[in-house]
Protein backbone atom coordinates (compact mmCIF):
# COMPACT_ATOMS: atom_id res chain seq x y z
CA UNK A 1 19.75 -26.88 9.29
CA UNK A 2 19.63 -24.04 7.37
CA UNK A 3 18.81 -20.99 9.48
CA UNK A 4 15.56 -18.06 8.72
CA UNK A 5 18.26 -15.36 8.13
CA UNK A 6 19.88 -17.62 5.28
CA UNK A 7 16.73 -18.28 3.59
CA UNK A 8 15.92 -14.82 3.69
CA UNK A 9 19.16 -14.41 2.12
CA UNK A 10 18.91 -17.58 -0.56
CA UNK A 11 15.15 -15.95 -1.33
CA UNK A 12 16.65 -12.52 -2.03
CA UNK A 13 19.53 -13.24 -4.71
CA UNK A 14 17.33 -15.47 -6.91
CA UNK A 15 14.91 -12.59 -7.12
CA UNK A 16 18.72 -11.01 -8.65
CA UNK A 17 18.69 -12.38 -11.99
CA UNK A 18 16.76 -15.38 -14.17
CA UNK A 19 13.25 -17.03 -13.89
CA UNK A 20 11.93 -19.58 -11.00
CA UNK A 21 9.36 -21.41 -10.06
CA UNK A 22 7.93 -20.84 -7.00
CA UNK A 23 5.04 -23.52 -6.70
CA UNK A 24 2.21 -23.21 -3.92
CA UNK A 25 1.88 -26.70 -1.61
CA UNK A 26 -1.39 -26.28 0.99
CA UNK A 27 0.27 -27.98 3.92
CA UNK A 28 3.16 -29.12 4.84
CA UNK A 29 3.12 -33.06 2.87
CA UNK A 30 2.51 -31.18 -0.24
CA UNK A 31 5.53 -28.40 0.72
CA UNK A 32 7.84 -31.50 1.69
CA UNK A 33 6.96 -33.22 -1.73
CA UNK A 34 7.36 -29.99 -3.77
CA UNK A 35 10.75 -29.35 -1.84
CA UNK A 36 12.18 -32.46 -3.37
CA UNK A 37 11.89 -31.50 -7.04
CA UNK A 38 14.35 -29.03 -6.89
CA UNK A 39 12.88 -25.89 -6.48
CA UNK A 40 14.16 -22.76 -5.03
CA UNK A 41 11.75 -21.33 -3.16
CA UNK A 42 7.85 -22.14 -2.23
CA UNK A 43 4.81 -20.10 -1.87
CA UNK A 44 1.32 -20.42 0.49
CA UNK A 45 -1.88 -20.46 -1.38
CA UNK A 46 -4.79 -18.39 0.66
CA UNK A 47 -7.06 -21.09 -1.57
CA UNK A 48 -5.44 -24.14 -0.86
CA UNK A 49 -4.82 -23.74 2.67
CA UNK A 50 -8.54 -22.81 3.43
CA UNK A 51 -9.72 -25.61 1.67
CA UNK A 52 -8.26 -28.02 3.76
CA UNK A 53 -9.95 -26.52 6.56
CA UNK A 54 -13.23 -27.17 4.15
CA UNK A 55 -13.79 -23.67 3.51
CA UNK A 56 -13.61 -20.99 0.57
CA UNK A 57 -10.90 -18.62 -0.41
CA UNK A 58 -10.23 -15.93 2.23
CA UNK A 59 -11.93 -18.19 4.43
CA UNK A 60 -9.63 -18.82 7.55
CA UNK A 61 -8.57 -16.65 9.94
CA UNK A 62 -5.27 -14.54 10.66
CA UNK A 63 -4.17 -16.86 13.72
CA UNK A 64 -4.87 -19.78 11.44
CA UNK A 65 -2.63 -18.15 8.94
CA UNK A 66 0.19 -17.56 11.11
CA UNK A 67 0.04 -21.02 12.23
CA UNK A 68 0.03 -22.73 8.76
CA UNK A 69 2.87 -20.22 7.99
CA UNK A 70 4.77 -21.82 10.79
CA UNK A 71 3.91 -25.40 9.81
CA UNK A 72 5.20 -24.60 6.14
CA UNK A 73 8.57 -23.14 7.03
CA UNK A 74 9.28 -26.16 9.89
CA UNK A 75 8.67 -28.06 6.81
CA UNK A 76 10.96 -27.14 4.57
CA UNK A 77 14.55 -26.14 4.09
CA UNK A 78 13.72 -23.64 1.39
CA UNK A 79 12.21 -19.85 1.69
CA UNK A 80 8.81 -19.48 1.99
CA UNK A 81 6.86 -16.40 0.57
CA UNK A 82 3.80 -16.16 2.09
CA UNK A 83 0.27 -15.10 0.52
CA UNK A 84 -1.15 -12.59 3.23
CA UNK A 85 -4.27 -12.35 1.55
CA UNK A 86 -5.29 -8.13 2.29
CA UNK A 87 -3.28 -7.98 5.49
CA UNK A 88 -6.38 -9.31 7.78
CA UNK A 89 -7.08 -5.78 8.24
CA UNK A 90 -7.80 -2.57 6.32
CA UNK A 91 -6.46 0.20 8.54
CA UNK A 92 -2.95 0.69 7.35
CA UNK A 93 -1.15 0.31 10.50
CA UNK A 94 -2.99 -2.66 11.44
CA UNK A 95 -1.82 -4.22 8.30
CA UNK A 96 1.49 -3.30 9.46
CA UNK A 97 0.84 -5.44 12.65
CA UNK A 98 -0.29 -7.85 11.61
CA UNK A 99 2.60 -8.23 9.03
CA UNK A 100 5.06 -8.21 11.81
CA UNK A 101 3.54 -11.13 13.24
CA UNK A 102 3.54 -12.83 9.54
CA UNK A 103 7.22 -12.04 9.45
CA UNK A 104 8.09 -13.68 13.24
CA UNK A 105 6.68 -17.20 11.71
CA UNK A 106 10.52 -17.65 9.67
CA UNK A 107 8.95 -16.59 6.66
CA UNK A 108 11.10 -15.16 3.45
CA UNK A 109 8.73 -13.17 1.59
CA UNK A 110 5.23 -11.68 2.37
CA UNK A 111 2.48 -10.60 -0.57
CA UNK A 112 0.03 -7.39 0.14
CA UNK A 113 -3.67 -7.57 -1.75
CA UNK A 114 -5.41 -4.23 -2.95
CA UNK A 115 -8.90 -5.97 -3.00
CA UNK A 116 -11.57 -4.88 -1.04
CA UNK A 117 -13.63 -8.46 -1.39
CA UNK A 118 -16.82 -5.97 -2.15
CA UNK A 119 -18.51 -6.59 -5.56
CA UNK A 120 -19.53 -3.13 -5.56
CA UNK A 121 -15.82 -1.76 -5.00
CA UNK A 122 -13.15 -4.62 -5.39
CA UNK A 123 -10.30 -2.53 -5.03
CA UNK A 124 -9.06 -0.21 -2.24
CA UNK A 125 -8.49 3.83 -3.22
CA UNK A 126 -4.79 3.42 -4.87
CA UNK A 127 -4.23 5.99 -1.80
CA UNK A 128 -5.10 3.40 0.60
CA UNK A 129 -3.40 0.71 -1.37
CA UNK A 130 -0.19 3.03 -1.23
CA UNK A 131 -0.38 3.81 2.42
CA UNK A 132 -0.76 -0.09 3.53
CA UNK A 133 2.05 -1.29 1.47
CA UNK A 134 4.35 1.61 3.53
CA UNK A 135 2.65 0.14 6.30
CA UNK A 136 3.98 -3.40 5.59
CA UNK A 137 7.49 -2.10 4.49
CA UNK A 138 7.71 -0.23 7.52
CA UNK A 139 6.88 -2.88 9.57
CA UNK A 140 9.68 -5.32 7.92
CA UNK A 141 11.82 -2.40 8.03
CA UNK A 142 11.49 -2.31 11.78
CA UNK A 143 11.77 -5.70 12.55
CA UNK A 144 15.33 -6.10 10.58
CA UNK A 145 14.41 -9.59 9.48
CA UNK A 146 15.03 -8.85 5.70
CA UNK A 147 12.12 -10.18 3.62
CA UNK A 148 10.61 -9.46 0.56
CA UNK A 149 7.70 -7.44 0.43
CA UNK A 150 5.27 -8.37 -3.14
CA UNK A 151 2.63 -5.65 -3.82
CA UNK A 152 0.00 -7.05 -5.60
CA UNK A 153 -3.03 -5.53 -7.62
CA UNK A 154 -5.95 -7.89 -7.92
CA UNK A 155 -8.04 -5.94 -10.67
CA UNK A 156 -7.57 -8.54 -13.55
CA UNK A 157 -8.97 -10.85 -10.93
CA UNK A 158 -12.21 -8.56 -8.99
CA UNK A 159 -13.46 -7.40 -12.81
CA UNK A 160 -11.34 -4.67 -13.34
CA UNK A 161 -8.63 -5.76 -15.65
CA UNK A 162 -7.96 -1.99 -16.59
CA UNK A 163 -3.90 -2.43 -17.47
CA UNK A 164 -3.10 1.62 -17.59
CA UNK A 165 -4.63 1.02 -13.82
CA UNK A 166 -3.01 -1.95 -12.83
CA UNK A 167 0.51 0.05 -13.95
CA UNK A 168 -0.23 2.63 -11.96
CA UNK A 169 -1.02 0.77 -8.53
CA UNK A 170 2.21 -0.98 -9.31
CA UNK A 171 4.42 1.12 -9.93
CA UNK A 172 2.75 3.15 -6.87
CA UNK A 173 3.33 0.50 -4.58
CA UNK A 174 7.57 -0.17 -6.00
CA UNK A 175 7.74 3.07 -4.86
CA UNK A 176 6.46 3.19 -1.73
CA UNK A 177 8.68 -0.01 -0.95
CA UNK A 178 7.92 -2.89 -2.51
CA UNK A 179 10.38 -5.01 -3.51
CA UNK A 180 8.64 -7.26 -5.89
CA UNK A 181 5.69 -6.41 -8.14
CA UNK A 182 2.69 -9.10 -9.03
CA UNK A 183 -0.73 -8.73 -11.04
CA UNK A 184 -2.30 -12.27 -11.01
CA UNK A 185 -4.57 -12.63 -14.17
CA UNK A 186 -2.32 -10.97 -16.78
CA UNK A 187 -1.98 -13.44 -19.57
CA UNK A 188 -1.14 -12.00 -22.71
CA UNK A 189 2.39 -11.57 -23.79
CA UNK A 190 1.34 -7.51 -24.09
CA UNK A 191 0.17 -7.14 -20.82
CA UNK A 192 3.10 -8.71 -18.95
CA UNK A 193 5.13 -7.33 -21.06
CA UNK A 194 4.11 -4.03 -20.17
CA UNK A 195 3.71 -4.58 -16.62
CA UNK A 196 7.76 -5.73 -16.39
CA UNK A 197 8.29 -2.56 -18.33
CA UNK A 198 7.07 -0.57 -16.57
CA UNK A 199 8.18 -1.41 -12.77
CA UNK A 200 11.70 -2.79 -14.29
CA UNK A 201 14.58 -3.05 -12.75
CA UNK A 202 12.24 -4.75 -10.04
CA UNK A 203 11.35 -7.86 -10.55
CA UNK A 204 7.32 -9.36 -11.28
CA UNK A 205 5.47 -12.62 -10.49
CA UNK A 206 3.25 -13.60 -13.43
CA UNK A 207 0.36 -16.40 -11.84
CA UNK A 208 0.01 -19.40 -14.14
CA UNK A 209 -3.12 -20.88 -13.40
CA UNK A 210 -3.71 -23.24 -16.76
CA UNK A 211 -1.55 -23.99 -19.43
CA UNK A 212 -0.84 -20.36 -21.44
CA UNK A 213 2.44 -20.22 -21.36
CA UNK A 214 6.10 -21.75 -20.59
CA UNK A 215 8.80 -20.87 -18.30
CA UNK A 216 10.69 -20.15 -21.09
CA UNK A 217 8.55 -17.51 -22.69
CA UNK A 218 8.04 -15.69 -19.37
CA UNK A 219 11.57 -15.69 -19.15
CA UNK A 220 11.93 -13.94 -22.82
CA UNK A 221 9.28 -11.27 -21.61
CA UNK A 222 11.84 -10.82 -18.35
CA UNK A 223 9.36 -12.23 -15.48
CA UNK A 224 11.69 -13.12 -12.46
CA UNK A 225 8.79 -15.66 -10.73
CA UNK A 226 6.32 -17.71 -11.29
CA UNK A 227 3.86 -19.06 -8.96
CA UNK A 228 0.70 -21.04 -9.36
CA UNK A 229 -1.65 -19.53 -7.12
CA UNK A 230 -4.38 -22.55 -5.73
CA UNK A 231 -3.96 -24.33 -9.27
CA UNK A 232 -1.67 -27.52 -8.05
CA UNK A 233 -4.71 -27.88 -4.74
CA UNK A 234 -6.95 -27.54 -7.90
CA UNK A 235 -5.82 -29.99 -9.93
CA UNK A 236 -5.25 -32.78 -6.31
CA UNK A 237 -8.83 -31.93 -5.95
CA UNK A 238 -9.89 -32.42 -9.21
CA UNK A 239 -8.38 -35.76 -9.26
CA UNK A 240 -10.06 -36.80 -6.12
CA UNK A 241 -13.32 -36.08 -7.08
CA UNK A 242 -13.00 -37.37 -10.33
CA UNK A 243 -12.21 -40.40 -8.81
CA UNK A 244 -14.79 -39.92 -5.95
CA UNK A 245 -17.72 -39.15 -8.20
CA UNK A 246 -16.95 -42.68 -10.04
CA UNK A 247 -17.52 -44.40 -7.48
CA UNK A 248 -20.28 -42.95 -6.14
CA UNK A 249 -22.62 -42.70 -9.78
CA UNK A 250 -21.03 -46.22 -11.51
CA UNK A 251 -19.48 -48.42 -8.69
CA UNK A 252 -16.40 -48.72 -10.21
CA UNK A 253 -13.05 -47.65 -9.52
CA UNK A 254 -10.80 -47.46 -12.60
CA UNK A 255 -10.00 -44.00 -11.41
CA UNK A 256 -7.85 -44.79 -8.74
CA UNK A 257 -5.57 -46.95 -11.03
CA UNK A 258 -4.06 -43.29 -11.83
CA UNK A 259 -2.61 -43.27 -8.39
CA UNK A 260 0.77 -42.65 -7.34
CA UNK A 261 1.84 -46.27 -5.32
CA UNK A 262 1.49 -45.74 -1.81
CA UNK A 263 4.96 -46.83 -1.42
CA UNK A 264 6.21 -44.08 -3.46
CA UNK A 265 4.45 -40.95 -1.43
CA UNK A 266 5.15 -42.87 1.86
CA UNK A 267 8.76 -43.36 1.16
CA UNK A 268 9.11 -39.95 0.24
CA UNK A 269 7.36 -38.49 2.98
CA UNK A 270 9.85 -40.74 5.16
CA UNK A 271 13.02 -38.95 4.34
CA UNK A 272 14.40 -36.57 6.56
């Protein structure tokens, strides 16, 4: 069985050099599935996860977290880097708490939010912002356990897609420890561009969340990752209620003829 520390490890050196896929399963069939088409490393999804428990983004709590991050890395062989939402807290050293109890769970990797989830101010003061992500390298730091801390900027994706802003929280948060450096909702070849630029030699997550671009071309513009975000729970969802709704407003059920066999997810879900 490969051991937390060795993950850790694995997660680490493909962050080195190259582009990966990190895809985003939303419990642990979907994780077990993923982990058997050959990627390196796999990612939680805030979205997908609380949808399962039929609520909205953001929507379940921090113990709930913790205990789907457990469930997701007994799982799986491969690293898992876990979406931490804001830090279920605001207060900088209670982010740095709670992270510590994110990073006990076997987890690889560990992404910090600046949003505030307030229409009126989406996005924490960048001094805030700076002070929480020391507060979550801090508390890896102090714990020894060796994972990757992401610093994230959401303002592409709370209605402030300012880039000259986004930069700045970036780079901000690189230096205050960050190891890795995301802004999900940058889509043009300029913007990411500039945002790999500009934090380089660390490496950046670019979220692909429709069909924009290709692993290939984010690997031209020198993106290390790649993660989906909520969009492979999106597009299971959208299936199922494609196929729900014709039942329910024709009768008929030419939808499901779409479906995977049930042999083939059963049988896969049977191997060790």
């Amino acid at each position: 069985m490969t051991t937390i520390d060795s993950k850790r490890r694995v997660f680490r050196e493909i962050h080195a050099a190259g582009c990966f896929v990190m895809p985003n399963p939303w419990d642990a069939g979907s994780a077990r599935l993923l982990a058997q088409l050959g990627f390196p490393a796999l990612a939680t999804t805030s979205a997908g996860f609380a949808w399962t428990l039929g609520r909205p983004d953001n929507g379940a709590s921090l113990d709930e977290v913790l205990r789907h991050l457990e469930t997701i890395v007994r799982a799986v062989e491969l690293p898992i880097n876990a979406d931490f939402e804001g830090g279920f807290a605001i207060v900088p050293a209670e982010v740095g708490a709670n992270l510590a109890r994110a990073v006990a769970t076997g987890i690889a990797g560990i992404s910090i939010e600046d949003s505030t989830g307030q229409a009126e101010r989406p996005l924490f003061d960048i001094e805030l912002s700076v002070e929480r992500i020391r507060a979550a390298r801090e508390a890896i730091d102090r714990a020894g356990a060796g994972v990757l801390l992401t610093g994230r900027s959401e303002g592409f994706l709370v209605g402030r897609p300012d880039l000259d802003e986004t930069i700045r929280r970036l780079t901000a948060y690189a230096a205050a420890g960050a190891d890795c450096l995301y802004a999900p909702g940058i889509r043009s070849r300029s913007e990411i561009g500039a945002v790999v630029a500009a934090v380089a030699p660390k490496p950046v997550n670019v979220l692909v969340g429709s069909d924009f671009t290709t692993l290939a071309e984010l690997a031209e513009l020198g993106v290390r990752r790649i993660s989906v975000g909520g969009a492979l729970a999106r597009t299971a969802w959208s299936a199922m209620l494609s196929a729900a709704t014709e039942i329910a407003e024709q009768g008929t059920f030419r939808g499901l003829a779409a479906a995977r066999p049930f042999a083939e997810i059963d049988g896969a879900l049977r191997r060790p």
